[in-house]
Protein backbone atom coordinates (compact mmCIF):
# COMPACT_ATOMS: atom_id res chain seq x y z
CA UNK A 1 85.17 130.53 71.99
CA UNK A 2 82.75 129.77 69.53
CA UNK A 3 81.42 126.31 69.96
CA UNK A 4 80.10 123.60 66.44
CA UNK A 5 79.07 120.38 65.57
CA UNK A 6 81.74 119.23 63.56
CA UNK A 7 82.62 115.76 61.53
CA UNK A 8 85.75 114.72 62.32
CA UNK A 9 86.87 115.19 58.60
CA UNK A 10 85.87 119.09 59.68
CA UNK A 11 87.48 118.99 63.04
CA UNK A 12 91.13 118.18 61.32
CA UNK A 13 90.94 120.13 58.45
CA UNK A 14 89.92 123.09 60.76
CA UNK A 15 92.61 122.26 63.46
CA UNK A 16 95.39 122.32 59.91
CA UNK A 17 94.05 125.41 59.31
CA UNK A 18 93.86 127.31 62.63
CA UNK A 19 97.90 125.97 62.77
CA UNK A 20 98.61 128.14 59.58
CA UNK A 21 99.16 125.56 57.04
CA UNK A 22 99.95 127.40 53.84
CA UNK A 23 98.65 124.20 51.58
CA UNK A 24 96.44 121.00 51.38
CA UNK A 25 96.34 117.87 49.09
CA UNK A 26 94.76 115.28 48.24
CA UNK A 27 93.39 112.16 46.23
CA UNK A 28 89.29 111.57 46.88
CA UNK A 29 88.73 108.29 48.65
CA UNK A 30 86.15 107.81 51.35
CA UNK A 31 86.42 107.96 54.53
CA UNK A 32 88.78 110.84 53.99
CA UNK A 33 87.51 112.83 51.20
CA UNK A 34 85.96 115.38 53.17
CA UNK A 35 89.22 116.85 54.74
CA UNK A 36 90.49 118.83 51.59
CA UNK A 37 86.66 119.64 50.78
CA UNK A 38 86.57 121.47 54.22
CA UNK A 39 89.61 123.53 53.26
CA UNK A 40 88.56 124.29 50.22
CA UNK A 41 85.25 125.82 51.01
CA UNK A 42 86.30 127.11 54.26
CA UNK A 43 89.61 129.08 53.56
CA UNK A 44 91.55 131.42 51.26
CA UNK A 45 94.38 128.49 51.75
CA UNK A 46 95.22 126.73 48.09
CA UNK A 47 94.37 123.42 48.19
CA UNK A 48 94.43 120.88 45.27
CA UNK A 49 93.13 117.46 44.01
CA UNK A 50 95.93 115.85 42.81
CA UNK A 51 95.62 112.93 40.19
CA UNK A 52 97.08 110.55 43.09
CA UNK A 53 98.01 109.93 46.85
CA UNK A 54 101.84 109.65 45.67
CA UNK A 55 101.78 113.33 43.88
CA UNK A 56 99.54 114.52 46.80
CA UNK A 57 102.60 113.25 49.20
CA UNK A 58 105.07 114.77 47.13
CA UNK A 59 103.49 117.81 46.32
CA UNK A 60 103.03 118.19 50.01
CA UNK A 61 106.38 117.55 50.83
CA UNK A 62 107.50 119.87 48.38
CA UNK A 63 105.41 122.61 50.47
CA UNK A 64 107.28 120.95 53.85
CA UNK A 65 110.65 121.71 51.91
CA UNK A 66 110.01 125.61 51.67
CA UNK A 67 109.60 126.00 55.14
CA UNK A 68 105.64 125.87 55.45
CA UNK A 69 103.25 124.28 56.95
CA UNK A 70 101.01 121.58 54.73
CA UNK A 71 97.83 119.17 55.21
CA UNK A 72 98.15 116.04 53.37
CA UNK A 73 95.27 113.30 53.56
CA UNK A 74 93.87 110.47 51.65
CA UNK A 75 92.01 106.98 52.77
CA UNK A 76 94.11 103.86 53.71
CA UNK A 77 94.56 102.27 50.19
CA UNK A 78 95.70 105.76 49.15
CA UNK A 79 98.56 105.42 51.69
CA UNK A 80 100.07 102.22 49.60
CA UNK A 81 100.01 104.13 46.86
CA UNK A 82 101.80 106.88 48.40
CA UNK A 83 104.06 104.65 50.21
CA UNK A 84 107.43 104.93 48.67
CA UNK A 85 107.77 108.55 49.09
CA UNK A 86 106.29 108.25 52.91
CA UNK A 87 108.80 105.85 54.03
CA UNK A 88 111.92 108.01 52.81
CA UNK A 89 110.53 111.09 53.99
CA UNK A 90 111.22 110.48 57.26
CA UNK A 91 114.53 109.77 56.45
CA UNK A 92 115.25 113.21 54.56
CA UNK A 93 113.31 114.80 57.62
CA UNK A 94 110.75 117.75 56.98
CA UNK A 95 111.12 121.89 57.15
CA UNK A 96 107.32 123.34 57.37
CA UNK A 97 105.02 121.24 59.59
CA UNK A 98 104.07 118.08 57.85
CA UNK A 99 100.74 116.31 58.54
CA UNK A 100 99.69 113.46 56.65
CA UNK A 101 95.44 112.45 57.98
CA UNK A 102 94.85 108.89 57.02
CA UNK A 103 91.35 107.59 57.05
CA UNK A 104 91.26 104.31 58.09
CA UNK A 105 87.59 102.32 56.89
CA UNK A 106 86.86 98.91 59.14
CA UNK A 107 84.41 96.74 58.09
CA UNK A 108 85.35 97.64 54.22
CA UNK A 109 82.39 100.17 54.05
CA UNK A 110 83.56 102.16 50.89
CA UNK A 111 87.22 100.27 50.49
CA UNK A 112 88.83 96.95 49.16
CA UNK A 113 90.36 95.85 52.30
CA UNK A 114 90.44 96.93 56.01
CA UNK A 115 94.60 97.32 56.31
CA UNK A 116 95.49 99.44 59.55
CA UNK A 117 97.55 102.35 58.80
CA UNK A 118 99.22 102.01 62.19
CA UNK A 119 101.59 100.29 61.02
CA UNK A 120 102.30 102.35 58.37
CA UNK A 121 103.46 104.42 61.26
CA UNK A 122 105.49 102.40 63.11
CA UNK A 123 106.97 100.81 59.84
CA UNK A 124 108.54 104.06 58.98
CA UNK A 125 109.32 105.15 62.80
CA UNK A 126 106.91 108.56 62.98
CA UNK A 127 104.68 109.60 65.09
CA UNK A 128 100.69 108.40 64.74
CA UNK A 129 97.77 110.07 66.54
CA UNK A 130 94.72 108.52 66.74
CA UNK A 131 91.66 110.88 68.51
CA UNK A 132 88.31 109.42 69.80
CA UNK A 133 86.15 112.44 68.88
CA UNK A 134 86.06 114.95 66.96
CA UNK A 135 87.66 117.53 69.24
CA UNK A 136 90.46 115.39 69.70
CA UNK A 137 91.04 115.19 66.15
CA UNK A 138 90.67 119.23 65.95
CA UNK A 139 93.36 119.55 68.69
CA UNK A 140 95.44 116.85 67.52
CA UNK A 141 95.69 118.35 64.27
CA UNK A 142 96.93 121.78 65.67
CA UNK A 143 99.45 120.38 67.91
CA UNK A 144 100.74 117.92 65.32
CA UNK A 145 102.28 120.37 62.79
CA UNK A 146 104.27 121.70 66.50
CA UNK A 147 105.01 117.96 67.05
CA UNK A 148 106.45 117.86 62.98
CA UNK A 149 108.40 120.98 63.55
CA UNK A 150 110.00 119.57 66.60
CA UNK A 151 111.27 116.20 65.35
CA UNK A 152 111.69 117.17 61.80
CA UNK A 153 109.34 114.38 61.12
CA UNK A 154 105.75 114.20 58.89
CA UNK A 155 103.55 113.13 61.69
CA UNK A 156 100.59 111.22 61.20
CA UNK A 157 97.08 111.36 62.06
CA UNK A 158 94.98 108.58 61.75
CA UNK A 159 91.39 107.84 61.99
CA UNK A 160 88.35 106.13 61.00
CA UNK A 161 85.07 105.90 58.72
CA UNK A 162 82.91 106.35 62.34
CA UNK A 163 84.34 109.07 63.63
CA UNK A 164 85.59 110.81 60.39
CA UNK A 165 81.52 110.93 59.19
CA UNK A 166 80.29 111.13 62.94
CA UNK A 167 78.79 114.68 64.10
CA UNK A 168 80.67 115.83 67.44
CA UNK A 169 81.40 119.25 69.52
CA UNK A 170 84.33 121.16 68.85
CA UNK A 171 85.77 124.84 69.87
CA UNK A 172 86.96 126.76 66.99
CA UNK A 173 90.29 128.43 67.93
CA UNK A 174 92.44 131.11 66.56
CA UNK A 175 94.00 130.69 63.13
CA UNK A 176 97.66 131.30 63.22
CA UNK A 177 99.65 133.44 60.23
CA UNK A 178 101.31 131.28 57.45
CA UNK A 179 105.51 130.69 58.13
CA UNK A 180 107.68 132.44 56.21
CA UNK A 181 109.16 130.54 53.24
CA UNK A 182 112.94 129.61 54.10
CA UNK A 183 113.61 127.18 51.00
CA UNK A 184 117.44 126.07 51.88
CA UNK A 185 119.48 123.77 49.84
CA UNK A 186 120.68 121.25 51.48
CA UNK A 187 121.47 117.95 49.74
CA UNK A 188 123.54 116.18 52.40
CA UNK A 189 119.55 115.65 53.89
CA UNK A 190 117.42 115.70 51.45
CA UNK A 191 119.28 113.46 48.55
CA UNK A 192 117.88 109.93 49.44
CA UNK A 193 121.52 108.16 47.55
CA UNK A 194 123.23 105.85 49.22
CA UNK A 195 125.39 107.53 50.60
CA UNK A 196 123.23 109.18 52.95
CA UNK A 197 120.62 107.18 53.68
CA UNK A 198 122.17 105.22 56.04
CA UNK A 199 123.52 107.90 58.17
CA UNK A 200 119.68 109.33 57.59
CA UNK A 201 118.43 106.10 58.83
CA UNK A 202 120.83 106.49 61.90
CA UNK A 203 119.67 109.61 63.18
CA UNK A 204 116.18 108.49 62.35
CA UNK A 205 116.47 105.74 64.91
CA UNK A 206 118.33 108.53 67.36
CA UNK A 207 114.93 110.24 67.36
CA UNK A 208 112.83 107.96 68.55
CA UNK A 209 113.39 108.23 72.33
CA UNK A 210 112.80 111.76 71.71
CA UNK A 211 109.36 111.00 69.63
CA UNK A 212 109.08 108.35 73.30
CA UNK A 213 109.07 111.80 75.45
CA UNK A 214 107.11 114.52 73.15
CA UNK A 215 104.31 111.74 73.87
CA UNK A 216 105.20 111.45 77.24
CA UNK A 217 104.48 115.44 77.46
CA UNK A 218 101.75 115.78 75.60
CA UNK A 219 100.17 113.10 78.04
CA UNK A 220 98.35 111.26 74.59
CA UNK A 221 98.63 107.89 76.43
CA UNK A 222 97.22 108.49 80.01
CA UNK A 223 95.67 106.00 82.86
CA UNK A 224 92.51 106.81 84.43
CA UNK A 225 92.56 104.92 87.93
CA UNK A 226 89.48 103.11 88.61
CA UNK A 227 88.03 99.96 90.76
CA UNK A 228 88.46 96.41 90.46
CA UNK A 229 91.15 94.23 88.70
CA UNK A 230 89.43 94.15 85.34
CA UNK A 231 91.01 97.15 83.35
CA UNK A 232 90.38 97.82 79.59
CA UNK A 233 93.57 99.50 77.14
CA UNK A 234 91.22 101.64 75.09
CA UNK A 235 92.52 103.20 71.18
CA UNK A 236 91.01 106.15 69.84
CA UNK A 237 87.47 105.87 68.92
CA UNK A 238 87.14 102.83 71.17
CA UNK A 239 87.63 105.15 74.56
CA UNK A 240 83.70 105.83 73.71
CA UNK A 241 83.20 102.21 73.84
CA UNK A 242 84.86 101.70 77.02
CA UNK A 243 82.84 104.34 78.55
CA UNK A 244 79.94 103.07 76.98
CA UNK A 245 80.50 100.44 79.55
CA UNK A 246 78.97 102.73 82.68
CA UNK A 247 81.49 100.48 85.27
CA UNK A 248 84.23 102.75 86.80
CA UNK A 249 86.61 100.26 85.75
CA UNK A 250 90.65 101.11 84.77
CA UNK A 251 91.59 102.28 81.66
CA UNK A 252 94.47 102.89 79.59
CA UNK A 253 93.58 105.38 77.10
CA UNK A 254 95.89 105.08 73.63
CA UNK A 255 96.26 108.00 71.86
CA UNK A 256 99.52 108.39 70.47
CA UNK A 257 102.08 105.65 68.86
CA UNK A 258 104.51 104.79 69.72
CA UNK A 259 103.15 103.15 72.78
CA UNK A 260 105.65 103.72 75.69
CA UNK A 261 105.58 99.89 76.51
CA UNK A 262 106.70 100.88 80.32
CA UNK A 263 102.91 102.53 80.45
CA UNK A 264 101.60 99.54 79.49
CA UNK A 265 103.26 97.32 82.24
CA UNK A 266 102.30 99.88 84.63
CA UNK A 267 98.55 99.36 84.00
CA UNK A 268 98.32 95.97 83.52
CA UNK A 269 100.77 94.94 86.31
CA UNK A 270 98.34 93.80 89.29
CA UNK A 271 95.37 93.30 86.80
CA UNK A 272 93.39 89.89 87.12
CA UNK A 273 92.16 90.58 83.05
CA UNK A 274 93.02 92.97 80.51
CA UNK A 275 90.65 93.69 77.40
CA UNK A 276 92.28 95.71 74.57
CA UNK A 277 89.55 97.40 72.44
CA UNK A 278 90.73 99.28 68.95
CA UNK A 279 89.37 99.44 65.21
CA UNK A 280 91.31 97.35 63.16
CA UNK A 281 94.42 95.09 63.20
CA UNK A 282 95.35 93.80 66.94
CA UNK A 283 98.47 96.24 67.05
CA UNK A 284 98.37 97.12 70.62
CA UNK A 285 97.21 94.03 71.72
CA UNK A 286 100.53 92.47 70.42
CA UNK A 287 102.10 94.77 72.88
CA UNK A 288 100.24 93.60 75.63
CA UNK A 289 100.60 90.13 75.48
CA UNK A 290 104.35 90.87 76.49
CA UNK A 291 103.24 91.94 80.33
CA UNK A 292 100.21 89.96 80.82
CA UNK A 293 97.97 87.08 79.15
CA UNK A 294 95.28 87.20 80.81
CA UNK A 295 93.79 89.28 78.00
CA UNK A 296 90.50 89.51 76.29
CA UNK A 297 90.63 91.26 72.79
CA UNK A 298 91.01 90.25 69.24
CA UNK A 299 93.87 87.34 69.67
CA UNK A 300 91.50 85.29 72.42
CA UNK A 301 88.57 85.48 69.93
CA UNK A 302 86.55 87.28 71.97
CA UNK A 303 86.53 90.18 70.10
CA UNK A 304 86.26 90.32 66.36
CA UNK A 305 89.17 90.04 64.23
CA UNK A 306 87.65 91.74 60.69
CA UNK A 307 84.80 93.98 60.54
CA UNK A 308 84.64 96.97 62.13
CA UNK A 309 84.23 96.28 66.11
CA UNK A 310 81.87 98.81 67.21
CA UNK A 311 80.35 99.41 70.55
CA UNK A 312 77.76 96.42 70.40
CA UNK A 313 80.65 93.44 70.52
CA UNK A 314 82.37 95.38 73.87
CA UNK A 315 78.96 95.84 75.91
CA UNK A 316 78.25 92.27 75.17
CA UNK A 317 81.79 91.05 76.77
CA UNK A 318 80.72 93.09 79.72
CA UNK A 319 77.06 91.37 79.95
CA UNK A 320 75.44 94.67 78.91
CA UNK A 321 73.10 93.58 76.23
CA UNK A 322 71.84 90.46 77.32
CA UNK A 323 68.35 90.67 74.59
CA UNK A 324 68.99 88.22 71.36
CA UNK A 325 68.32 89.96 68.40
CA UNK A 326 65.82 88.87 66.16
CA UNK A 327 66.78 88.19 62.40
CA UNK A 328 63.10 88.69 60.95
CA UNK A 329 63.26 91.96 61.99
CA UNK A 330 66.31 93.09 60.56
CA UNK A 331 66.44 95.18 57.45
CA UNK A 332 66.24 93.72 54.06
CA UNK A 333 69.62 93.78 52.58
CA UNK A 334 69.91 97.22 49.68
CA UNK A 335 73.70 96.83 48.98
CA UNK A 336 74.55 100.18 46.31
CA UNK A 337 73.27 100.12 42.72
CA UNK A 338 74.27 102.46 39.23
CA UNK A 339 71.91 105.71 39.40
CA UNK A 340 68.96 105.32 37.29
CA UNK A 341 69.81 106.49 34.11
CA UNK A 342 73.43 106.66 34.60
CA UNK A 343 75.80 106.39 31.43
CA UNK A 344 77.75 103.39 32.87
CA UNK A 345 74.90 100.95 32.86
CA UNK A 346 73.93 101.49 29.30
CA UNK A 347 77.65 101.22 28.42
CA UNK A 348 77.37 97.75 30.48
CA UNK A 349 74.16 96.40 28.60
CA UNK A 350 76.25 97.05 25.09
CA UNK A 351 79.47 95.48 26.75
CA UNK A 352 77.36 92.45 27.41
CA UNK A 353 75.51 92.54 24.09
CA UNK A 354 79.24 92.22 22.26
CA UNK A 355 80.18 89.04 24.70
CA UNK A 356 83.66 89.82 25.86
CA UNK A 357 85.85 86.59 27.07
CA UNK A 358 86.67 88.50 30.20
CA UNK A 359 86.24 91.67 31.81
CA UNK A 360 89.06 92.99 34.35
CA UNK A 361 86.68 96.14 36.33
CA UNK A 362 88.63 98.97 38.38
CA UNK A 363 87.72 101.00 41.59
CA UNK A 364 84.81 103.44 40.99
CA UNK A 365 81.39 103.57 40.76
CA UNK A 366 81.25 101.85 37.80
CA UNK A 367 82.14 98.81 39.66
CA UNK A 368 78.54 98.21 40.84
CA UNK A 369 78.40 96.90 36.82
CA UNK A 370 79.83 93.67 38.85
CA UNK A 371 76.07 93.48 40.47
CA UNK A 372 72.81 92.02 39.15
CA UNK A 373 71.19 92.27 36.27
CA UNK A 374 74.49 93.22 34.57
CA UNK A 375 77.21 90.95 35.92
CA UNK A 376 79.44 92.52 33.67
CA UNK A 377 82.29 92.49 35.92
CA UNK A 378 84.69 89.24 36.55
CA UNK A 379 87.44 91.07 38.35
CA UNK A 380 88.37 94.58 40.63
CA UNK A 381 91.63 94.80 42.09
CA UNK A 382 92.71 98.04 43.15
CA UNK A 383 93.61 101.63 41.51
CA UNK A 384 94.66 101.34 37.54
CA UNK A 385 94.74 97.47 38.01
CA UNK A 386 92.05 96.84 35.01
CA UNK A 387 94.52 97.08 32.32
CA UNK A 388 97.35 95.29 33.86
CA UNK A 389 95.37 92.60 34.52
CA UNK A 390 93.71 92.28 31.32
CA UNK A 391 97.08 92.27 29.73
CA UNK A 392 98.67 89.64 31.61
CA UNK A 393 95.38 87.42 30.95
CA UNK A 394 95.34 88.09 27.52
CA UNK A 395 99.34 87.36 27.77
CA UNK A 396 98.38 83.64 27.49
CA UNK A 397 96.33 83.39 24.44
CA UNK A 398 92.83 83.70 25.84
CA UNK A 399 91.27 86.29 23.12
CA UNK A 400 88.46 89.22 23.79
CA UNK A 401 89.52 90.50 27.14
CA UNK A 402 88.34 93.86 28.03
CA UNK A 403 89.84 96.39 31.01
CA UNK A 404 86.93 98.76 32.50
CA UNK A 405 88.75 101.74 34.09
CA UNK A 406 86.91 105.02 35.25
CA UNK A 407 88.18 108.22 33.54
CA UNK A 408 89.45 109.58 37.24
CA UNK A 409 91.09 106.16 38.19
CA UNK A 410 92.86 105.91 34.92
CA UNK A 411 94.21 109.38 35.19
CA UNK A 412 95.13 108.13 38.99
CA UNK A 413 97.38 105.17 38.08
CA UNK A 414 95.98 103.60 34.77
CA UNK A 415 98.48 105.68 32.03
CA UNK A 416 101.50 103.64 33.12
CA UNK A 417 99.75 100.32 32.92
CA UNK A 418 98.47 101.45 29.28
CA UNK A 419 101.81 102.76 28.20
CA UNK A 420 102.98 99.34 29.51
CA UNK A 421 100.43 97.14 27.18
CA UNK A 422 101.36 98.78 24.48
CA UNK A 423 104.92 98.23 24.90
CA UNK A 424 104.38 94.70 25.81
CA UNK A 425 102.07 94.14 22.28
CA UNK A 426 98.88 93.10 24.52
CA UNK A 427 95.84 92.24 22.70
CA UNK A 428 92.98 93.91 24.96
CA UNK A 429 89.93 95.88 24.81
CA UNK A 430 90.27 99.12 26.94
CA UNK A 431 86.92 100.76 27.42
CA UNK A 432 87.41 104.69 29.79
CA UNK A 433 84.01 105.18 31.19
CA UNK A 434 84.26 108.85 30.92
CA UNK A 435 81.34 110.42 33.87
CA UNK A 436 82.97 113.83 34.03
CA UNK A 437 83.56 113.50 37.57
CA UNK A 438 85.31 111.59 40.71
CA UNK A 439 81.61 110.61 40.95
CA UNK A 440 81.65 107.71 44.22
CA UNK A 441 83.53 109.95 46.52
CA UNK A 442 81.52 112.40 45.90
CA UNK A 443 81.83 114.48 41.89
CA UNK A 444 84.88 116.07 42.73
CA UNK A 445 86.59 117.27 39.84
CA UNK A 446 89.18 115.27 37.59
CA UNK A 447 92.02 117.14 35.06
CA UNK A 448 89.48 116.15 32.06
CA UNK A 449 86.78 118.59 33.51
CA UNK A 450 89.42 122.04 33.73
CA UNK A 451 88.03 122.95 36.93
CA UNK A 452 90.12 122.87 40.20
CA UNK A 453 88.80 121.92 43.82
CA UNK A 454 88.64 125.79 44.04
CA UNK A 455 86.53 125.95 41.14
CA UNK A 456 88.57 128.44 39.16
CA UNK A 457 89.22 127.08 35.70
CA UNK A 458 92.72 125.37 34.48
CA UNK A 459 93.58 123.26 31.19
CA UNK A 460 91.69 120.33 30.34
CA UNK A 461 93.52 117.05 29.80
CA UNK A 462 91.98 115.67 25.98
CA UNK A 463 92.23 111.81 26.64
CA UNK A 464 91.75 110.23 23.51
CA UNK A 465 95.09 112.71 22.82
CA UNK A 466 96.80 111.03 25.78
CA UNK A 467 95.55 107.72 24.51
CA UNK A 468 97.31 108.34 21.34
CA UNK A 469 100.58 109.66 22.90
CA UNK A 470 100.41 106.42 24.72
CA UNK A 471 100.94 104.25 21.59
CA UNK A 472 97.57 102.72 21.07
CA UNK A 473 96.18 101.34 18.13
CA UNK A 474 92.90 102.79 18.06
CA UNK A 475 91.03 105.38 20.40
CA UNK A 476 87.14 105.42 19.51
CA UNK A 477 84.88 108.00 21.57
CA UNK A 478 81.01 107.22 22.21
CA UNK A 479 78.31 107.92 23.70
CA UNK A 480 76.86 105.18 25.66
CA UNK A 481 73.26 106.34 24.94
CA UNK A 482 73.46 105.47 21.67
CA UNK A 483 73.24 102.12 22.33
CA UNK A 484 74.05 100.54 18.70
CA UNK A 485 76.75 102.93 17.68
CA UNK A 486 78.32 101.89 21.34
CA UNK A 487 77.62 98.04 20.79
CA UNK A 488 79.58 98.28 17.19
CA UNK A 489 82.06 100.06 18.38
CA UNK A 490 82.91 97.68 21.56
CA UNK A 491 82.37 94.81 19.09
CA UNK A 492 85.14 96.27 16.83
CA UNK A 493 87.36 96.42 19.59
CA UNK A 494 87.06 92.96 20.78
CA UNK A 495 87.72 91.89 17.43
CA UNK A 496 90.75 93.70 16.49
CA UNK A 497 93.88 93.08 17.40
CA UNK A 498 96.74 95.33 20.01
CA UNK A 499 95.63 97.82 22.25
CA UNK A 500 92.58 99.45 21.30
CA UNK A 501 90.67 102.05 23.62
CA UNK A 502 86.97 103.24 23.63
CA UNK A 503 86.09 105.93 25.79
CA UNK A 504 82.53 106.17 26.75
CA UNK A 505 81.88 110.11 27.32
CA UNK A 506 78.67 111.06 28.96
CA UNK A 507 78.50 113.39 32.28
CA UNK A 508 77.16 111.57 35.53
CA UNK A 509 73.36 112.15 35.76
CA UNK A 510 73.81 113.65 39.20
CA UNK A 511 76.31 116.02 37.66
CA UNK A 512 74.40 116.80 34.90
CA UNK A 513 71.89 117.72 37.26
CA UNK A 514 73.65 120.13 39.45
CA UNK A 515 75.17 121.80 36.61
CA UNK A 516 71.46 122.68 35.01
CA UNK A 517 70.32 123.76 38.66
């Protein structure tokens, strides 16, 4: 058996593919962007950027409904997007195996917030994996779509930004053959109306002493005996971290939720002090404090609460770095900066130039405008939020407010909130930076380019068309290199009343760059 370095982004795509899934989707968003990528390049298996984590969930479960097996994954924001149809899903139930890999980002390195998809998990009573290597994740993903089958349930896998970008062993395996398609109507389970959902619901909570012994058997949660009466409840990646230690002291390893709280008793019953190590939210620790108190983790303060928590907080508990570190030797701070010569800061420099009141920014690159010299950002929310924003500030009189929205991100979720100015007779500014690309996660393709993840070609969405369609009372398109054309044009927008939209077109300098190479 053929033996790689893998990331763990690798290690679950490739365990979704050796288990025969017949599709993958997806939404770019780092930590998790890299999943789809790897089954992309590395299979014959159709895979697709959708505009959104709720399409990629739906189109997914679409796949699930015909009997096959399907890969869905996205970052942890992308999950609350998603969220309505993941919640009901596991009331309809699934056909094909369903996996949905979450990538979960601590310390905020490439996200908004640091929310813990583990509850996402137990909120809607599934199953949630968590590995603490790469193999793990590999095997976890192969088993899970057997797990999915079993309970009729999407199962999830989540993970984080260390491991999912971290470099680890793992075996390749066997790729299985693609199920047949058995698409069966059945609208007794899969009509979420009322009158179903609440016998849905019922058998949903019938499952879950089943979902309590498929963990039990697949012997995710496990103790590994040890010395002394200080034992540690370890969660995925932190397992390392507990090893890291080099004492042979107890420890729970977490693996799987739920958490069979009977396990946790059992380990913690004639302990003298617990500590509960895991990335993120104290979800297990919560758990804990039911059995014993006597508990070091996140709670007691000895352990972070935000950030991500790393192996350097854990061997310090344990006395294992004792040195002080030294501030004038750390590294200067170089926080992330627009590309020289990229499009976006000369549209920023005209932006400026025209003096907007306000300016509501959006998630992309283009959000480093928000940094000095430009400072041309006030605001950033989340997906599409720009031009909701901007309306509901300009709602109350105040005059010249302008939405920034990426060309990707507005395709992702900022159409309804357009459609939705209009109709409301805003009076804003909406300037569609326009790189060609996803270009922060990475320059995967958008539905403006015509090119698929697959790179065969497909129709290209016109937006100053969809702009129209949308209502608006202008659409303008420049190029942000012409600098006075762009400035007159942004001026004319500020100054004129309704919803007026200027796209500024130019390709990503990276982009551009890999297309002339």
């Amino acid at each position: 058996m053929e033996k790689v370095l893998m990331l763990g982004c690798d290690a679950i795509a490739r365990g979704a593919i050796e288990a025969g899934i017949s599709y993958a989707a997806s939404y770019p968003g780092t930590p998790a962007t890299q999943i789809l990528e790897y089954v992309a390049k590395n299979s014959s298996i159709k895979a697709e950027w959708s505009v959104n984590e709720k399409v990629a969930y739906e189109v997914a479960y679409g796949v699930s409904l015909t009997g096959r097996r399907v890969l869905c994954s996205m970052k942890h924001v992308g999950l609350n997007v998603a969220s309505d149809p993941f919640m009901t899903s596991a009331y309809l139930g699934v056909k094909g195996g369903f996996v949905l890999a979450v990538g979960d980002d601590p310390g905020a390195y490439s996200s908004q917030n640091e929310q813990d998809s583990r509850f996402y998990a137990s909120f809607a009573k599934i199953v949630c994996l968590e590995p603490s290597d790469a193999k793990e994740a590999k095997d976890m993903a192969y088993v899970a779509f057997d797990i999915s089958e079993e309970l009729e349930l999407p199962i999830m896998i989540r993970s984080i930004t260390r491991l999912l970008h971290c470099l680890s062993p793992v075996s390749l395996g066997k790729i299985k053959a693609e199920k047949e398609i058995k698409l069966n109507k059945n609208p007794e389970r899969l009509l979420a109306i009322p009158k179903n959902v609440v016998r849905l619901h019922c058998e949903l909570n019938k499952k879950q002493e089943k979902i309590k012994k498929l963990i039990e058997k697949y012997e995710f949660n496990k103790i590994f005996s040890g010395n002394g009466k200080v034992g540690i409840i370890a969660c995925g990646i932190t397992y390392n971290y507990a090893k890291e230690i080099g004492e042979d002291l107890p420890i729970l390893k977490i693996s799987a939720y739920p958490v069979d709280e009977a396990l946790i008793y059992e380990f913690v019953k004639n302990l003298d002090k617990i500590v509960v190590l895991e990335e993120g939210y104290p979800f297990v620790e919560n758990l804990v404090r039911k059995y014993n108190i006597k508990i070091k983790g996140k709670l007691s303060g000895d352990l972070p609460l935000e950030g991500e928590l790393g192996a350097e907080p854990v061997l310090k508990l344990f006395g294992k770095i004792n040195f002080p570190v030294k501030e004038d030797i750390l590294l200067i701070p170089r926080p992330p900066m627009l590309c020289q010569g990229c499009p976006h800061r000369e549209f920023y420099k005209a932006l400026n130039e025209a003096n907007p009141t306000f300016v509501a920014g959006d998630i992309g690159c283009y959000t480093l405008g928000a940094n000095p010299p430009l400072k041309a950002i006030d605001t950033c929310l989340c997906m599409g939020a720009s031009i909701s924003k901007a309306a509901g500030i300009s709602s109350q009189g105040i005059k010249k407010v302008v939405a920034v929205i990426g060309d990707s991100t507005f395709i992702h979720s900022g159409i309804p909130a357009l459609i939705n100015a209009v109709y409301n007779k805003a009076n804003i500014l909406v300037c569609i930076l326009d790189n060609s690309a996803v270009a922060m996660t990475g320059h995967q393709p958008t539905p403006s380019i015509g090119i698929t993840v697959k790179g065969e070609e497909t129709k290209t969405l016109d937006l100053v068309e969809l702009c129209k369609a949308c209502g608006v009372d202008s659409v303008e398109l420049i190029d942000p290199y012409n600098k006075k054309s762009a400035f007159e044009t942004i001026k004319k927008g500020l100054e004129s009343s309704g919803v007026n939209v200027v796209i500024a077109k130019r390709p990503c300098v990276l982009v551009s760059r890999k297309l002339k190479s």
